[in-house]
Protein backbone atom coordinates (compact mmCIF):
# COMPACT_ATOMS: atom_id res chain seq x y z
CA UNK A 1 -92.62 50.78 -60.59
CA UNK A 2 -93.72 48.05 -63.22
CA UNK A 3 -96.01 45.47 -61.74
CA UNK A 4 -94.52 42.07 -61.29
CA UNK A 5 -95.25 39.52 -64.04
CA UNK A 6 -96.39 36.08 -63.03
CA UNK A 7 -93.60 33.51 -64.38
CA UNK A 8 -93.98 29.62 -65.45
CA UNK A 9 -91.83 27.49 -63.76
CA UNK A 10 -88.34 26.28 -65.47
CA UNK A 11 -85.68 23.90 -65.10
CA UNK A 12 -83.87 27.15 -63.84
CA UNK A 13 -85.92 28.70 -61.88
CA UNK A 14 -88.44 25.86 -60.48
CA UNK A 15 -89.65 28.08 -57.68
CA UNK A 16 -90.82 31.78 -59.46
CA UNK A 17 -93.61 33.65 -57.16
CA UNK A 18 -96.78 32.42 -57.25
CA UNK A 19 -99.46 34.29 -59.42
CA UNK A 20 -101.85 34.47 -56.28
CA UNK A 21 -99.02 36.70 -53.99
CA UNK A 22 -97.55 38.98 -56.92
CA UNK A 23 -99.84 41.86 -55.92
CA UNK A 24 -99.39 41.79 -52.60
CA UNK A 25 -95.21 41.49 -52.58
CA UNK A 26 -92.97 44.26 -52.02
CA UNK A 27 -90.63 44.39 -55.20
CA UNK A 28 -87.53 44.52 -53.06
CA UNK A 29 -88.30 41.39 -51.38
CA UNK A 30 -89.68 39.58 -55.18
CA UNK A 31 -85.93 40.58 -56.44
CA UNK A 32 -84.42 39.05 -53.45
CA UNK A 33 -86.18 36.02 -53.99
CA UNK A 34 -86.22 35.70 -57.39
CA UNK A 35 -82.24 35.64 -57.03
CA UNK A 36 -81.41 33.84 -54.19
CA UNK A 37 -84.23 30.95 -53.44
CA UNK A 38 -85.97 30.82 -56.69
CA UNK A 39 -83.36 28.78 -58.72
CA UNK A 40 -83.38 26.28 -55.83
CA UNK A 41 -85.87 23.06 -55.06
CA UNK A 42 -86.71 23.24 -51.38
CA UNK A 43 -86.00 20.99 -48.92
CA UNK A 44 -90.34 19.88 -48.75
CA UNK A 45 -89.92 19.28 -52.73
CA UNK A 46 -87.76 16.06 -51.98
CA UNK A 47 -88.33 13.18 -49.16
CA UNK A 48 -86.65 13.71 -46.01
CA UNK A 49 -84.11 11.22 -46.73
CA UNK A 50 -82.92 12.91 -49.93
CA UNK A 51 -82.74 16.23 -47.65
CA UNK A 52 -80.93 14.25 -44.75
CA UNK A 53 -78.76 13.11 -47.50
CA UNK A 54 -77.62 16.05 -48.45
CA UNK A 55 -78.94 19.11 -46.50
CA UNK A 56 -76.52 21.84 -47.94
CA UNK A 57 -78.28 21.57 -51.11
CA UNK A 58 -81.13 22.26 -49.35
CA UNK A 59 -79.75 25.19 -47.89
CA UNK A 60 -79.72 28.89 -50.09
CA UNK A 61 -77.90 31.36 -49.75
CA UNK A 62 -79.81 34.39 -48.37
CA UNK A 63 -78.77 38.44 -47.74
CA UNK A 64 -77.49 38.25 -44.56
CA UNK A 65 -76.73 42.18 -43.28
CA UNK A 66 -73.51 42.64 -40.39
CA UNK A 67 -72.41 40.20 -38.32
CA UNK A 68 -70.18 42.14 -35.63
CA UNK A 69 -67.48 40.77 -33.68
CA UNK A 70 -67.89 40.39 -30.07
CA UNK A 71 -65.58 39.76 -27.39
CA UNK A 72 -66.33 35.73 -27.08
CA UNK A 73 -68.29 33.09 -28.52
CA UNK A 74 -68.10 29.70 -26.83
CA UNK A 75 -69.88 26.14 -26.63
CA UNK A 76 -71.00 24.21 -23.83
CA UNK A 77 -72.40 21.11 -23.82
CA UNK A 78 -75.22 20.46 -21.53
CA UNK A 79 -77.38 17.53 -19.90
CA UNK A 80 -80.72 16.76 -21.48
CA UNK A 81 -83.15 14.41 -20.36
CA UNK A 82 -86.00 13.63 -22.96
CA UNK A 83 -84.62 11.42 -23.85
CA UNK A 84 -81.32 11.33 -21.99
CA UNK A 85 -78.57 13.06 -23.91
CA UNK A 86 -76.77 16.14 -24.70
CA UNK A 87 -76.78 19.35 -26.97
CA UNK A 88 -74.82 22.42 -27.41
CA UNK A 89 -75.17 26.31 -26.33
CA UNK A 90 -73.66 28.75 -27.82
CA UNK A 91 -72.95 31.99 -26.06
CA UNK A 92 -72.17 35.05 -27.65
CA UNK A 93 -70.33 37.52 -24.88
CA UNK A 94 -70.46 41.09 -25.20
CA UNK A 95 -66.82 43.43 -25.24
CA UNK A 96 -66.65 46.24 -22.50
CA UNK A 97 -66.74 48.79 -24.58
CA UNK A 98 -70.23 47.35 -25.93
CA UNK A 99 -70.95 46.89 -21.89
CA UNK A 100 -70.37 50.41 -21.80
CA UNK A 101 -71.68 51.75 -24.79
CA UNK A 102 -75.42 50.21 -24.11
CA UNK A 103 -75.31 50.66 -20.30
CA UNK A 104 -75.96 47.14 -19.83
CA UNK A 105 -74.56 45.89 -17.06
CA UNK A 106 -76.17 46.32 -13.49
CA UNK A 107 -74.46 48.08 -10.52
CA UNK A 108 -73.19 44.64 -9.51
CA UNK A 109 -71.63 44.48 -13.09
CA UNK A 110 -74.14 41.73 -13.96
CA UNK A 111 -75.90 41.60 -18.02
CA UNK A 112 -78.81 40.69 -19.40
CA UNK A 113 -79.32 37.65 -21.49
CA UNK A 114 -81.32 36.94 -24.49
CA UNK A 115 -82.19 32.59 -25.07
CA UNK A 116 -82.33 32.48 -28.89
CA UNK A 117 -84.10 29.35 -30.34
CA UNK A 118 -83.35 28.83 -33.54
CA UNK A 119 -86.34 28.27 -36.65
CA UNK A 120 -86.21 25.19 -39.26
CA UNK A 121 -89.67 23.90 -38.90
CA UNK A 122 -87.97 21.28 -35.40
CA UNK A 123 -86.54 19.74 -38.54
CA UNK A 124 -83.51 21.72 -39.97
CA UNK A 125 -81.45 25.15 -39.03
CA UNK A 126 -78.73 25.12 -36.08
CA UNK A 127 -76.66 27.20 -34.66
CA UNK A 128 -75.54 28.99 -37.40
CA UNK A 129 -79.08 30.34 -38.57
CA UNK A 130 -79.32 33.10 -36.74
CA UNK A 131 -75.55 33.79 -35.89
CA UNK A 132 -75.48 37.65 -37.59
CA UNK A 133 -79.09 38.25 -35.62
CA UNK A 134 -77.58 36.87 -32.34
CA UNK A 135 -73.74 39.02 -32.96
CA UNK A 136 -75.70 42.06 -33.63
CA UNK A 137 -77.95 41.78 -30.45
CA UNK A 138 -74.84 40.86 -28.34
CA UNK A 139 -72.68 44.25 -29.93
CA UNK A 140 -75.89 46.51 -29.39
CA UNK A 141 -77.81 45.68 -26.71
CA UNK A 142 -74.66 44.36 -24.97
CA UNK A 143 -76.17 41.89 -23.24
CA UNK A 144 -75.17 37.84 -23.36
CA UNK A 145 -76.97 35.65 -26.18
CA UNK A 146 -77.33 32.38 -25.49
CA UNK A 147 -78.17 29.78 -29.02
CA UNK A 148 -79.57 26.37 -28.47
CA UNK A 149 -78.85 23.82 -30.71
CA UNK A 150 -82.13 21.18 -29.76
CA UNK A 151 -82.50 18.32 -30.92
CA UNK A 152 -84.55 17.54 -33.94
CA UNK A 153 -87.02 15.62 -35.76
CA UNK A 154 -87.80 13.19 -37.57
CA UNK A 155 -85.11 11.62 -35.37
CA UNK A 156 -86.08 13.60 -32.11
CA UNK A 157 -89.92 13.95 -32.93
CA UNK A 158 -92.57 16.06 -30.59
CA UNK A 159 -92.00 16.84 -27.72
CA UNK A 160 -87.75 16.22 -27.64
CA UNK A 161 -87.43 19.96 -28.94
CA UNK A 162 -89.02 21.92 -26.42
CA UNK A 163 -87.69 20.26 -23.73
CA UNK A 164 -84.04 19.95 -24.45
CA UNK A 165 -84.78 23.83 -24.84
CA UNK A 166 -86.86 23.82 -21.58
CA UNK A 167 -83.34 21.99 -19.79
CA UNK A 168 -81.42 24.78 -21.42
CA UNK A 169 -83.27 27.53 -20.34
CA UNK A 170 -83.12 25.85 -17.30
CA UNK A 171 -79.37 25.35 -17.08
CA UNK A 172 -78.86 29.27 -18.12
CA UNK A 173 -80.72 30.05 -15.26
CA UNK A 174 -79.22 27.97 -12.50
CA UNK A 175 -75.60 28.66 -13.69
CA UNK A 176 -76.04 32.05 -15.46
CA UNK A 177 -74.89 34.24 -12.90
CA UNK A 178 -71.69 32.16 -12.12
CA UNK A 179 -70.44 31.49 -16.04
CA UNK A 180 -71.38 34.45 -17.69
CA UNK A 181 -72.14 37.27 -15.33
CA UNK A 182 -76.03 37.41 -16.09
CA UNK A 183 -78.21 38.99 -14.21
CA UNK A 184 -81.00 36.31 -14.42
CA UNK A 185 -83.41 39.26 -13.47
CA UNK A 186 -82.83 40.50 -16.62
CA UNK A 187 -83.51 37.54 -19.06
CA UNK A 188 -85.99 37.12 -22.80
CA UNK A 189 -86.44 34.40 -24.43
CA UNK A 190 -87.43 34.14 -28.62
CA UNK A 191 -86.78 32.46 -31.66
CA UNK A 192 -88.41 32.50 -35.56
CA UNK A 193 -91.15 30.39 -35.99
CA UNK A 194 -90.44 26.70 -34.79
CA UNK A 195 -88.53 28.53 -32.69
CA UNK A 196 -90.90 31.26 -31.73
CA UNK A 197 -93.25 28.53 -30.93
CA UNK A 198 -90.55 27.22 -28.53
CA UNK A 199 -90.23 30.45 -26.83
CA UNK A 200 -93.82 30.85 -26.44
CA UNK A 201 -93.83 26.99 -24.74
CA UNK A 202 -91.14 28.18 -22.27
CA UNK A 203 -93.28 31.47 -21.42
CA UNK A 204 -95.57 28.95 -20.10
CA UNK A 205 -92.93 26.41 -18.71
CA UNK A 206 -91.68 29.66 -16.62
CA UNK A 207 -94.72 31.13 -15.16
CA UNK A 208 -95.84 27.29 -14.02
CA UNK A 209 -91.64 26.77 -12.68
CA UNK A 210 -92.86 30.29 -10.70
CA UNK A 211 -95.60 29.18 -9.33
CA UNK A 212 -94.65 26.14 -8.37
CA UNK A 213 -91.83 27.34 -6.05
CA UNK A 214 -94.11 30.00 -4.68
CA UNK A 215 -96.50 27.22 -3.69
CA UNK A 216 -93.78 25.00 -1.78
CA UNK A 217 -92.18 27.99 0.05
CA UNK A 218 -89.08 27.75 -2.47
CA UNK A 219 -86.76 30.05 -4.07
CA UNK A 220 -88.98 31.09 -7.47
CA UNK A 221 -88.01 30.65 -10.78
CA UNK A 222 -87.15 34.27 -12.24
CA UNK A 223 -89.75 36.10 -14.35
CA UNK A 224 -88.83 36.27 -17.72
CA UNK A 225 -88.76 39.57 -19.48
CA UNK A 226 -89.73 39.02 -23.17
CA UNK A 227 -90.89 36.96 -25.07
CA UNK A 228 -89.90 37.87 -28.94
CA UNK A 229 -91.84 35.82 -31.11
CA UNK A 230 -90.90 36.08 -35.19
CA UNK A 231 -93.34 34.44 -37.45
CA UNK A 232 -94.41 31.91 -34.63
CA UNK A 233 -95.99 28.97 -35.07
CA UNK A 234 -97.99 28.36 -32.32
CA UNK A 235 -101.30 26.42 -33.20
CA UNK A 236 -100.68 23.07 -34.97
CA UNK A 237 -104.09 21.80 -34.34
CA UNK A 238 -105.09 22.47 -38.33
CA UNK A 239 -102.15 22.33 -39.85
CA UNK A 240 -103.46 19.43 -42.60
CA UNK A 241 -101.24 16.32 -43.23
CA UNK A 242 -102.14 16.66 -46.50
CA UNK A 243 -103.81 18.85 -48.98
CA UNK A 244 -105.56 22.50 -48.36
CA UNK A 245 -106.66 23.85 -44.81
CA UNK A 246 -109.55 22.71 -43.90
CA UNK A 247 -112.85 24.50 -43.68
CA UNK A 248 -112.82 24.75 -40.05
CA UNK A 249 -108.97 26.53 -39.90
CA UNK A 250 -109.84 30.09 -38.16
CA UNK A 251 -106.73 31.55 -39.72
CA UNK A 252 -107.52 33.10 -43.40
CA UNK A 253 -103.50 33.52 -44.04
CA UNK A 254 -103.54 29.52 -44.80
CA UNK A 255 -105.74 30.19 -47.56
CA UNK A 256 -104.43 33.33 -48.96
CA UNK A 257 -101.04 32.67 -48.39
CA UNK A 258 -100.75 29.10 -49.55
CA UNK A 259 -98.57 29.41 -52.07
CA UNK A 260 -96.56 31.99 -50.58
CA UNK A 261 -92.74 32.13 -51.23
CA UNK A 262 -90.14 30.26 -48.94
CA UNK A 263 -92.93 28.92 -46.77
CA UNK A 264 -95.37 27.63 -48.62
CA UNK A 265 -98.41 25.76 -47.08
CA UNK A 266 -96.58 22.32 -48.66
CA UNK A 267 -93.52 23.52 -46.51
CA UNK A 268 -95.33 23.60 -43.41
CA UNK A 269 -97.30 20.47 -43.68
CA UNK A 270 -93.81 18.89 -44.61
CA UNK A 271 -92.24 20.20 -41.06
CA UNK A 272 -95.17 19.35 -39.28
CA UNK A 273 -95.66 15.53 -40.58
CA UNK A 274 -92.28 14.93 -39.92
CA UNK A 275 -92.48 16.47 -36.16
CA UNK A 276 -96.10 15.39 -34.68
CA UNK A 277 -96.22 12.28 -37.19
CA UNK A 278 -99.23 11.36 -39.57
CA UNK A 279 -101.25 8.94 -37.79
CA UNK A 280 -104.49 10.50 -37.54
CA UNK A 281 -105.55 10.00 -33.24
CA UNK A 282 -101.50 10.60 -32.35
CA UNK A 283 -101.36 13.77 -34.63
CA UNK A 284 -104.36 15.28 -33.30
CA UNK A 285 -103.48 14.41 -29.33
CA UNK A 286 -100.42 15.85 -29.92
CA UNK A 287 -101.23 19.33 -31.47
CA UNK A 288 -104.00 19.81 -28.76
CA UNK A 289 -100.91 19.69 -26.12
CA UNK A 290 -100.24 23.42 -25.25
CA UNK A 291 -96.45 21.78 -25.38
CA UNK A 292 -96.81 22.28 -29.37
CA UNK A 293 -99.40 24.26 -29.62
CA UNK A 294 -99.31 27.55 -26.94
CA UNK A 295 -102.58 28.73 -28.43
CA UNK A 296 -104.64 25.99 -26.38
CA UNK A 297 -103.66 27.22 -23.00
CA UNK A 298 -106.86 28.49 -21.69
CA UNK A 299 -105.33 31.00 -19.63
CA UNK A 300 -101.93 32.98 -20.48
CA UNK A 301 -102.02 35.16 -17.82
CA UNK A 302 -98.89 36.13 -15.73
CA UNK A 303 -96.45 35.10 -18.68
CA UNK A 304 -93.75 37.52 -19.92
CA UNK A 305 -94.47 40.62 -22.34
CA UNK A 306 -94.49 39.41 -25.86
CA UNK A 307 -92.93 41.04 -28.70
CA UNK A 308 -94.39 39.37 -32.27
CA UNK A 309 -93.10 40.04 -35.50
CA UNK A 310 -95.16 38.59 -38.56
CA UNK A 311 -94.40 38.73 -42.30
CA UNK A 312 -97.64 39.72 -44.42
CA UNK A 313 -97.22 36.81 -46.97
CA UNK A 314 -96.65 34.40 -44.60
CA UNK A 315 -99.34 31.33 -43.99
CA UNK A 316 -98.52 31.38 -40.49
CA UNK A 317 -99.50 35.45 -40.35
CA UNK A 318 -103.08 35.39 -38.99
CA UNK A 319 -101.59 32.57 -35.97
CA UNK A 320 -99.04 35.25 -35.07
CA UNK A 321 -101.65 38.10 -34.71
CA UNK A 322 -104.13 35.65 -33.63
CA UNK A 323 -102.01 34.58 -30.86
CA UNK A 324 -101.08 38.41 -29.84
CA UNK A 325 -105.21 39.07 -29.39
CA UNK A 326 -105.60 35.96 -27.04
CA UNK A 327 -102.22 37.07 -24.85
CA UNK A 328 -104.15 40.93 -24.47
CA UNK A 329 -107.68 39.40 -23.51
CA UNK A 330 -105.26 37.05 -20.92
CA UNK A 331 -103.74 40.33 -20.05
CA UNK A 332 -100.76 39.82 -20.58
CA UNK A 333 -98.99 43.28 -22.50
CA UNK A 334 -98.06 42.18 -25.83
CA UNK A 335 -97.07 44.22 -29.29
CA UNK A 336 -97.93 42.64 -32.57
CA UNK A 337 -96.38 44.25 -35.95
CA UNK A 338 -97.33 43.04 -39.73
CA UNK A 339 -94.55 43.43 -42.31
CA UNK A 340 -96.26 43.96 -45.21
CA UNK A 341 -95.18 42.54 -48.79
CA UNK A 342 -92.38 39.99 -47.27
CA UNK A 343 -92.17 36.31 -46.75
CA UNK A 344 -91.37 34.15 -43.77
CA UNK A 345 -87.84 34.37 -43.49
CA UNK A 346 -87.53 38.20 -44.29
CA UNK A 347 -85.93 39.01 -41.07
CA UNK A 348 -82.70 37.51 -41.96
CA UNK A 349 -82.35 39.56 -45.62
CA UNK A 350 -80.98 42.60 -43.71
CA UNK A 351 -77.78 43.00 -45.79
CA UNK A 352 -80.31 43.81 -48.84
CA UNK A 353 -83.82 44.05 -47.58
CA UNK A 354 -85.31 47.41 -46.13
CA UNK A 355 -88.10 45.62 -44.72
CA UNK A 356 -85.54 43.34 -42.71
CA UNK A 357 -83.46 46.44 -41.75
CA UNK A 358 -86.47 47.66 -40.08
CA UNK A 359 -86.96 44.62 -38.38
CA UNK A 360 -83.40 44.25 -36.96
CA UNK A 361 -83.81 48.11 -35.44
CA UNK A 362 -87.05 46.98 -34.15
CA UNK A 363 -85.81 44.16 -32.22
CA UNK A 364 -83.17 45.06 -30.46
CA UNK A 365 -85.21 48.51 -29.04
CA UNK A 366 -87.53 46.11 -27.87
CA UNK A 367 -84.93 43.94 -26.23
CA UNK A 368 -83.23 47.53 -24.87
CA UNK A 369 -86.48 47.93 -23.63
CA UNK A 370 -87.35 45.04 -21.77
CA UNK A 371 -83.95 45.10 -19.89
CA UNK A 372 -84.53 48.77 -18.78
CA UNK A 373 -82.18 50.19 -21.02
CA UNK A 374 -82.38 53.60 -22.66
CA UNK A 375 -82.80 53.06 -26.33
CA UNK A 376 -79.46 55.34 -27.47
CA UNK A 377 -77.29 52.59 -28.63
CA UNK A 378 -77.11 52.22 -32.78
């Protein structure tokens, strides 16, 4: 196959790869691109309040593979308290003949249930981002798949986003059994970047609720199952609020993938200034507080299995697998995988991209796994 050609930026197509990733990106992923998010200025090319204004501009079109149809999918509306309010969870219920077909359901007819936070940098994305993801783990793993809609920033800065997720993991748990059917035994938690980095929070969050009970003679909070972490973002201590990484930032895919496509460096300091703020003294407390940054806890130990999933041209790639080698030496059991060749939002491209085909089959044998399911269902 021809080599890609480095492009100069157009009117049409203001985003073209960058010279610095072209031999490094897999072709099928560069024509993906190049048709769908290319032509497009991103949301971290305007000011938030031209985005705000407008966000569907903002918002491309991407491959999106099936999207099954399950037997339910309903909202609730749930209680959160930082500040006081309230957000929505969508749950995605599984037919019986799915039930059936994965061997889901315990012998008290109970399922498992997967907590999907959804990615956007805690600025954009809802519950719609990951809705053919979420449909396809409900149909084959037949288990319940619960989508939180937090709260975000600017408007809901650091730390309103992992706690309205916290109060919905929460909430699953305490009324799982008795809405749904779940077998809160039986329950992962994950999410793409922003979100990963939630899920990674709520690890923590559920190994300290654990504990805590044990210590006052309580009933404990259950032991998650999973953690599946895509592209997570879990160490905001050097992202820069402006310019290049700095040269004290221990993770080379800042440098190397700066300019990478989708999620650019620029993209990620945009997300980040507009969720931990710029002020110098408040930035820096705030990305040192293991409640945005999960790398800082000294010790991981006792926190569920992790599953991470981490695009090769990605700046946020060396964090991922960083973040895998710190849960081992915590020993915690954890399985890290590189994509090679695709950007940061990769996983979603499944209706066109191999690479993302591969991913979806990955992820829902670990889930199948993790819930103590035989790994037969297609």
């Amino acid at each position: 196959m021809a080599s890609l050609q480095a492009q100069e930026p157009t009117p049409d197509l203001p985003n073209p790869l960058h010279p610095s990733v072209l031999a490094r990106i897999d072709p099928q992923f560069a024509e993906i691109y190049t048709k769908y998010q290319a032509p497009h200025i991103r949301a971290d090319q305007v000011t938030y309040e031209e985005y705000n204004a407008n966000r569907s501009k903002y918002t491309f079109p991407i491959a999106n593979g099936p999207s099954p149809d399950v037997q339910k999918v309903s909202i609730v509306r749930i209680p959160v308290s930082s500040p006081p309010g309230e957000i929505e969870i969508q749950i995605y219920e599984p037919t019986a003949t799915q039930v059936q077909h994965a061997g889901s359901a315990n012998p008290a007819g109970l399922l498992p249930g997967h907590v999907n936070y959804h990615g956007g940098g805690w600025v954009m994305g809802g519950l719609k981002s990951d809705e053919p993801w979420c449909r396809k783990a409900c149909a084959s793993v037949g288990c319940v798949v619960f989508n939180i809609a937090y709260r975000l920033a600017p408007e809901h800065a650091h730390p309103t986003p992992v706690l309205d997720s916290w109060d919905a993991l929460q909430y699953i748990i305490a009324q799982g059994e008795a809405q749904w059917g779940l077998d809160v035994r039986r329950v992962s938690v994950g999410g793409l970047s922003a979100g990963a980095n939630i899920a990674a929070v709520l690890a923590i969050l559920a190994r300290e609720e654990r504990a805590k009970g044990a210590a006052a003679g309580e009933k404990t909070f259950p032991e998650l199952v999973l953690q599946m972490l895509i592209v997570p973002a879990v160490d905001g201590r050097y992202v820069p609020v402006s310019g290049s990484a700095g040269a004290d930032c221990p993770y080379e895919s800042y440098r190397v993938n700066e300019y990478a496509p989708c999620l650019p460096l620029n993209r990620v300091r945009w997300c980040y200034n507009l969720w931990l703020g710029t002020e110098v003294v408040a930035r820096r407390a705030a990305a040192e507080q293991m409640l945005a940054s999960p790398m800082v806890e000294p010790d991981h130990g006792g926190v569920a299995r992790a599953s991470i999933h981490v695009a090769g041209v990605d700046p946020l790639m060396s964090e991922g697998v960083k973040y895998h080698e710190k849960l081992v030496r915590d020993g915690v059991r954890s399985a890290v995988k590189v994509y090679e060749g695709v950007g940061h939002p990769w996983s979603h491209w499944d209706g066109e991209l191999d690479k993302a085909k591969e991913f979806v089959r990955d992820s829902l044998a670990v889930l199948r796994d993790a819930y103590g399911l035989n790994d037969t269902a297609s």
